[in-house]
Protein backbone atom coordinates (compact mmCIF):
# COMPACT_ATOMS: atom_id res chain seq x y z
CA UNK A 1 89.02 68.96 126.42
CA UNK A 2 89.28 65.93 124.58
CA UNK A 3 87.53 63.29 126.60
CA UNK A 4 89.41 59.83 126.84
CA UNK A 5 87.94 57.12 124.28
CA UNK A 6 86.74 53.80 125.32
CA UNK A 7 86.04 50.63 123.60
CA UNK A 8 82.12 49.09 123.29
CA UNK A 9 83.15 46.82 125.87
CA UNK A 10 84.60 48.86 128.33
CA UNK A 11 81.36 51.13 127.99
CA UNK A 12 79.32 48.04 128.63
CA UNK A 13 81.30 46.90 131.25
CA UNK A 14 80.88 49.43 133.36
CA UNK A 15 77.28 50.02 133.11
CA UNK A 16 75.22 48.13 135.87
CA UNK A 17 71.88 47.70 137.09
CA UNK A 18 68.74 46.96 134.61
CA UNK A 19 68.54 49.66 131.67
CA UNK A 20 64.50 48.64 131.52
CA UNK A 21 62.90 48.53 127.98
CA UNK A 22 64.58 50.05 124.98
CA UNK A 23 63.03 51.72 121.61
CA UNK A 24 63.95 54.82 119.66
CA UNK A 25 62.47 58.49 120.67
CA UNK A 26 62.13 60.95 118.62
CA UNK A 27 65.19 62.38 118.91
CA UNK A 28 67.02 59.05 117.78
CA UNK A 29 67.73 58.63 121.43
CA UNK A 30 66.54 54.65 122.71
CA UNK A 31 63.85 55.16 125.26
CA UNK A 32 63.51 53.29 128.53
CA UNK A 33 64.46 54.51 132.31
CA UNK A 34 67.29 53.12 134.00
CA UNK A 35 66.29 51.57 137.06
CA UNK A 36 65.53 54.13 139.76
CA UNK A 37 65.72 56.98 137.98
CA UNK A 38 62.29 59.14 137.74
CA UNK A 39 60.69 60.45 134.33
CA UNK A 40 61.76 64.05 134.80
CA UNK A 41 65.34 62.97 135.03
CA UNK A 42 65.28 60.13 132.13
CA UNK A 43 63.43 62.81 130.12
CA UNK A 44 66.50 65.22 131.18
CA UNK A 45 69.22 62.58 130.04
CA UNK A 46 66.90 62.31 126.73
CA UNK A 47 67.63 66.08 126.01
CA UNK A 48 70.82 66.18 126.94
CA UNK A 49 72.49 63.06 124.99
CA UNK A 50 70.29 64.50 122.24
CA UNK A 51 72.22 67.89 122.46
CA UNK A 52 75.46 66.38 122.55
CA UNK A 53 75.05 64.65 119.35
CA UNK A 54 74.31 67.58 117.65
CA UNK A 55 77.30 69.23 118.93
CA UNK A 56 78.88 66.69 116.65
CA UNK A 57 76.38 66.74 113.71
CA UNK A 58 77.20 70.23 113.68
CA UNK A 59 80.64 70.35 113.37
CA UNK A 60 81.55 72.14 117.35
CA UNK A 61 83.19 68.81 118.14
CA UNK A 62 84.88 65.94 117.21
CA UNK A 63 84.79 62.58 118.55
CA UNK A 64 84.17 62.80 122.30
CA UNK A 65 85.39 66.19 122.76
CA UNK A 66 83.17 69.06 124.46
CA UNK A 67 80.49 68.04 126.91
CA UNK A 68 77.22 69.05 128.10
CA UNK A 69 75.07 69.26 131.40
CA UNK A 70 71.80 69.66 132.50
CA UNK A 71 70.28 70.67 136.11
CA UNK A 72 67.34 68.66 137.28
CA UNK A 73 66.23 69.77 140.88
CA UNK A 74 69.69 69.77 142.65
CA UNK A 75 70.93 67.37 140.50
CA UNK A 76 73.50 67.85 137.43
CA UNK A 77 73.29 65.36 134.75
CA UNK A 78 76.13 65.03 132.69
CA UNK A 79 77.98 63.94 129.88
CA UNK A 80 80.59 60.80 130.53
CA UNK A 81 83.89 60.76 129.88
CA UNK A 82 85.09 58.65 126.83
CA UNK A 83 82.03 57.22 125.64
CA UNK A 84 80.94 58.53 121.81
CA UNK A 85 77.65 60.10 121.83
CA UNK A 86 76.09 58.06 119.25
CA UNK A 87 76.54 55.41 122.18
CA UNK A 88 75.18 56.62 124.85
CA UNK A 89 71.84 55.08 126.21
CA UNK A 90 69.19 55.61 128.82
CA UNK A 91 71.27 53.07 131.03
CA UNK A 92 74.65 55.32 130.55
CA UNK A 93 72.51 58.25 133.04
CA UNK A 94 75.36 59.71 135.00
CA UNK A 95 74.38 62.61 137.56
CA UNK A 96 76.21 64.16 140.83
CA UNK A 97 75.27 66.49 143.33
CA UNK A 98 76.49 70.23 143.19
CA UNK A 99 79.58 68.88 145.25
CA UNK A 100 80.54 67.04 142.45
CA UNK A 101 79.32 63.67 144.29
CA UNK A 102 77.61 60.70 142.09
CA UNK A 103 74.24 60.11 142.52
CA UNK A 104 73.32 58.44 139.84
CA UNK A 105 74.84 55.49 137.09
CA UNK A 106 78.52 54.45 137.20
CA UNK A 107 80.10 56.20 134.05
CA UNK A 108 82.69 58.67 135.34
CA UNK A 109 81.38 61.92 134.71
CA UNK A 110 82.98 64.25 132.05
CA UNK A 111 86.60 65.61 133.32
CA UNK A 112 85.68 69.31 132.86
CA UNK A 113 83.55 68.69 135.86
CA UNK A 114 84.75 71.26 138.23
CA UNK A 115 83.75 73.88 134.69
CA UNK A 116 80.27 72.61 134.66
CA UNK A 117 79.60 72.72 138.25
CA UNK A 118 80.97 76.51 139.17
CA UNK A 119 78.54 77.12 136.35
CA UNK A 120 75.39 75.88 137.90
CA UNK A 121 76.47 76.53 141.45
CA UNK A 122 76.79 80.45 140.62
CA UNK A 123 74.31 81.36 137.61
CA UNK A 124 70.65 80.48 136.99
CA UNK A 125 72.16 78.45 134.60
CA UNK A 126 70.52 75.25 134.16
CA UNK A 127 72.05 74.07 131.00
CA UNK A 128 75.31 74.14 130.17
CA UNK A 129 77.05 73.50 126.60
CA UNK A 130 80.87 73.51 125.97
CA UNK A 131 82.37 72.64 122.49
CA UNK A 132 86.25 72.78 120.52
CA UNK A 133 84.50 74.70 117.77
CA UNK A 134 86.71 75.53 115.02
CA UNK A 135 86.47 79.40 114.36
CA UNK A 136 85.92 79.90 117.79
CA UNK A 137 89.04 78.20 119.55
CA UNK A 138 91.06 80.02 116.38
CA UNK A 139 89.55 83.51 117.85
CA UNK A 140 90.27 82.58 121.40
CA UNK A 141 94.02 82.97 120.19
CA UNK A 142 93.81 85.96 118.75
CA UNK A 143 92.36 88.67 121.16
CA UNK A 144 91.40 88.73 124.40
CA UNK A 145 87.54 89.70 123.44
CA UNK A 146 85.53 88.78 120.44
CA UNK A 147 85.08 92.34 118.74
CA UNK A 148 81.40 93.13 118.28
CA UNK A 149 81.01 92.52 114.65
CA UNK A 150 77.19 91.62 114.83
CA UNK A 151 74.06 92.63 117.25
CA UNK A 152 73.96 89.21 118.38
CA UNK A 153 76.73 90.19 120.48
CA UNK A 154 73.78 90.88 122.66
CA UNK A 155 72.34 87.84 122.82
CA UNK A 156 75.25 86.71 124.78
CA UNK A 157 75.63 89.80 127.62
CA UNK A 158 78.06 92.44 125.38
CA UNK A 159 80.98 91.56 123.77
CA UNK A 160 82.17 87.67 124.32
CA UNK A 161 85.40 87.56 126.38
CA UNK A 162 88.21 85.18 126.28
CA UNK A 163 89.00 83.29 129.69
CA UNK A 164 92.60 82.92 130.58
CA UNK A 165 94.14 79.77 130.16
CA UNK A 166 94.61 76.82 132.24
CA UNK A 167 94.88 73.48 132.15
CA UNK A 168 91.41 71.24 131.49
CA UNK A 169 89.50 69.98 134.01
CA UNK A 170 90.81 72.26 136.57
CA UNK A 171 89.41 74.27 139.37
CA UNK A 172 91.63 76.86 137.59
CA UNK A 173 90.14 76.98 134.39
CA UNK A 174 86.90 76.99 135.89
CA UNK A 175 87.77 80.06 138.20
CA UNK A 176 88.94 81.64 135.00
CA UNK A 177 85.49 80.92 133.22
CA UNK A 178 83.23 82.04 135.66
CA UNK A 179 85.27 85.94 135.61
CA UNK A 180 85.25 85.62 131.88
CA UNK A 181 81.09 84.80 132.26
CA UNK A 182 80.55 87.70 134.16
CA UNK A 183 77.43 88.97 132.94
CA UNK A 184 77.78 87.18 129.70
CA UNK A 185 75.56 83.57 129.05
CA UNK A 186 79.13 82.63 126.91
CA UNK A 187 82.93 82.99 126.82
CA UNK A 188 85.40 81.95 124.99
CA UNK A 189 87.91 79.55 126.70
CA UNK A 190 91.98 80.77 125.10
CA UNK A 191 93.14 77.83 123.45
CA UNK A 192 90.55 76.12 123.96
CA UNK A 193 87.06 76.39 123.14
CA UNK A 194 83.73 77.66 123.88
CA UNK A 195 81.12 77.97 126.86
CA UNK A 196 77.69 79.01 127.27
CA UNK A 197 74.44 78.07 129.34
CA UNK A 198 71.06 79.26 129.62
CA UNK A 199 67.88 78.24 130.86
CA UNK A 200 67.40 75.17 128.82
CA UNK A 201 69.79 72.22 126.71
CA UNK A 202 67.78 74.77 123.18
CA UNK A 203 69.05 78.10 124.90
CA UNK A 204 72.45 76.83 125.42
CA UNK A 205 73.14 75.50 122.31
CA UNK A 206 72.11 78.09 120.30
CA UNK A 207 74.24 80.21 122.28
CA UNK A 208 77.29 78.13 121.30
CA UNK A 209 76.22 77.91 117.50
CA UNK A 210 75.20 81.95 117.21
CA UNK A 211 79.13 82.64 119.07
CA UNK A 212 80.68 80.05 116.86
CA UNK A 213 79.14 81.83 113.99
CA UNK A 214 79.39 85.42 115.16
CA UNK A 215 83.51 83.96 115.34
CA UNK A 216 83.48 82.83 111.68
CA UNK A 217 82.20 86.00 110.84
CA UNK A 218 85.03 88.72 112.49
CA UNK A 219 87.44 85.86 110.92
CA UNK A 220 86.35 86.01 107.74
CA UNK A 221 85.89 89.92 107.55
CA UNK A 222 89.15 90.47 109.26
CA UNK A 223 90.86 88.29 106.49
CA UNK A 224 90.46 90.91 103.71
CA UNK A 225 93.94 92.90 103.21
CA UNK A 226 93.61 96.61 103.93
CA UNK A 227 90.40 96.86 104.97
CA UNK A 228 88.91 96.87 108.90
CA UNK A 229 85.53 95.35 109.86
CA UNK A 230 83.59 98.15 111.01
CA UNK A 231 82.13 97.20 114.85
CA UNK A 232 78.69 98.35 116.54
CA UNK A 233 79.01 100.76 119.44
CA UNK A 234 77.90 100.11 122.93
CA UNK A 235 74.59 101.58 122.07
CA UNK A 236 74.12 99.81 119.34
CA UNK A 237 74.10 96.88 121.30
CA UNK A 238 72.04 98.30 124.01
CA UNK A 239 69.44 98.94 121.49
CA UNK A 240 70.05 95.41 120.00
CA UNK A 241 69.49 93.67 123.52
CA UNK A 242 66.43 95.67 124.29
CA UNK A 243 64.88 94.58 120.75
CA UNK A 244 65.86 90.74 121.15
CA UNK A 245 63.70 90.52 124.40
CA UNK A 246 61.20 90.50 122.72
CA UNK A 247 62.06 87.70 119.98
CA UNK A 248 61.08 84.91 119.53
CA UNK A 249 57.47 83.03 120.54
């Protein structure tokens, strides 16, 4: 969904407290701990405003669209809404409980909320990543599961299915998310976009990037007149998933 913009000074305005020293990490993300917040959770918020800029960098969304979370403990750090990433700050922290309540920072926290927390309530997720990527959203039209055009179908669970629609932010949408997850790390949202979590903020977005790809892909290949993409078979992808458990270092 696209998240509601704000001005520099509304962002400022409704940021509070002392946001403690500030200098640049490594991931061009200003360092410094908001007050009150411990290092595992500033280091968290690091991660994850890191990961949302790349979700723009790369092309999944644009301007303050998609959003991203992060579990710390029982905590869920997560994007706020409005503010662009390129803005955000160690002061901007925003975090609630799994009921959704705030526990940390004043931002309001991202309106596909309710998505993010079914997520983490009912997987071993403990990042989550959801983007308007282009080739994706187009596919999420189309069919009602992304054909199984390459073996990193099962990198995802077996072929990527497209939850029904409903209106953002939602306890709908996210009821129709968590069937379309169902033993998949990623689903495609119908008009809409993309989700997918795994274990960390890296897992999670590679998971969006390889779908958004893998969508690009059966696009393209279905584009050519009179000719079908040829599709791997449920072994195929058996054999694929037993071979990628091993990747990697």
């Amino acid at each position: 969904m696209a998240e509601r913009h704000t001005t520099g000074q509304e962002t400022e305005g409704a940021v509070r407290g002392a946001p403690g020293t500030r200098g640049e990490g490594p991931a061009g993300v200003e360092e410094g701990v908001h007050e009150g917040v411990d290092e595992a959770v500033a280091r968290a918020w690091e991660e994850l405003v890191a990961t949302a800029r790349r979700t723009v960098a790369d092309g999944l969304v644009v301007g303050t669209s998609g959003n991203v979370s992060v579990r710390v403990g029982d905590t869920v750090l997560v994007t706020p809404t409005g503010v662009p990433y390129d803005r955000l700050t160690p002061a901007d922290v925003t975090g609630v409980d799994l009921t959704g309540r705030q526990v940390i920072g004043t931002l309001v926290p991202t309106s596909e909320l309710p998505l993010h927390l079914a997520v983490h309530r009912t997987t071993d997720a403990r990042a989550v990543v959801h983007t308007h990527a282009v080739h994706a959203t187009a596919v999420s039209t189309l069919v009602d599961e992304l054909p199984a055009i390459h073996y990193m179908t099962a990198a995802l669970g077996g072929p990527v299915r497209v939850a029904r629609y409903a209106a953002y932010g939602t306890r709908e949408l996210a009821e129709n998310t968590l069937r379309a997850l169902d033993g998949r790390t990623g689903c495609l949202m119908r008009n809409h976009g993309t989700l997918t979590h795994g274990a960390t903020l890296d897992q999670a977005y590679d998971r969006t990037a390889q779908l958004e790809w893998m969508c690009r892909v059966w696009l393209t290949a279905s584009s050519i007149p009179g000719l079908t993409p040829t599709l791997l078979t449920r072994e195929q992808l058996t054999e694929a998933g037993e071979r990628l458990r091993g990747y990697g270092q």
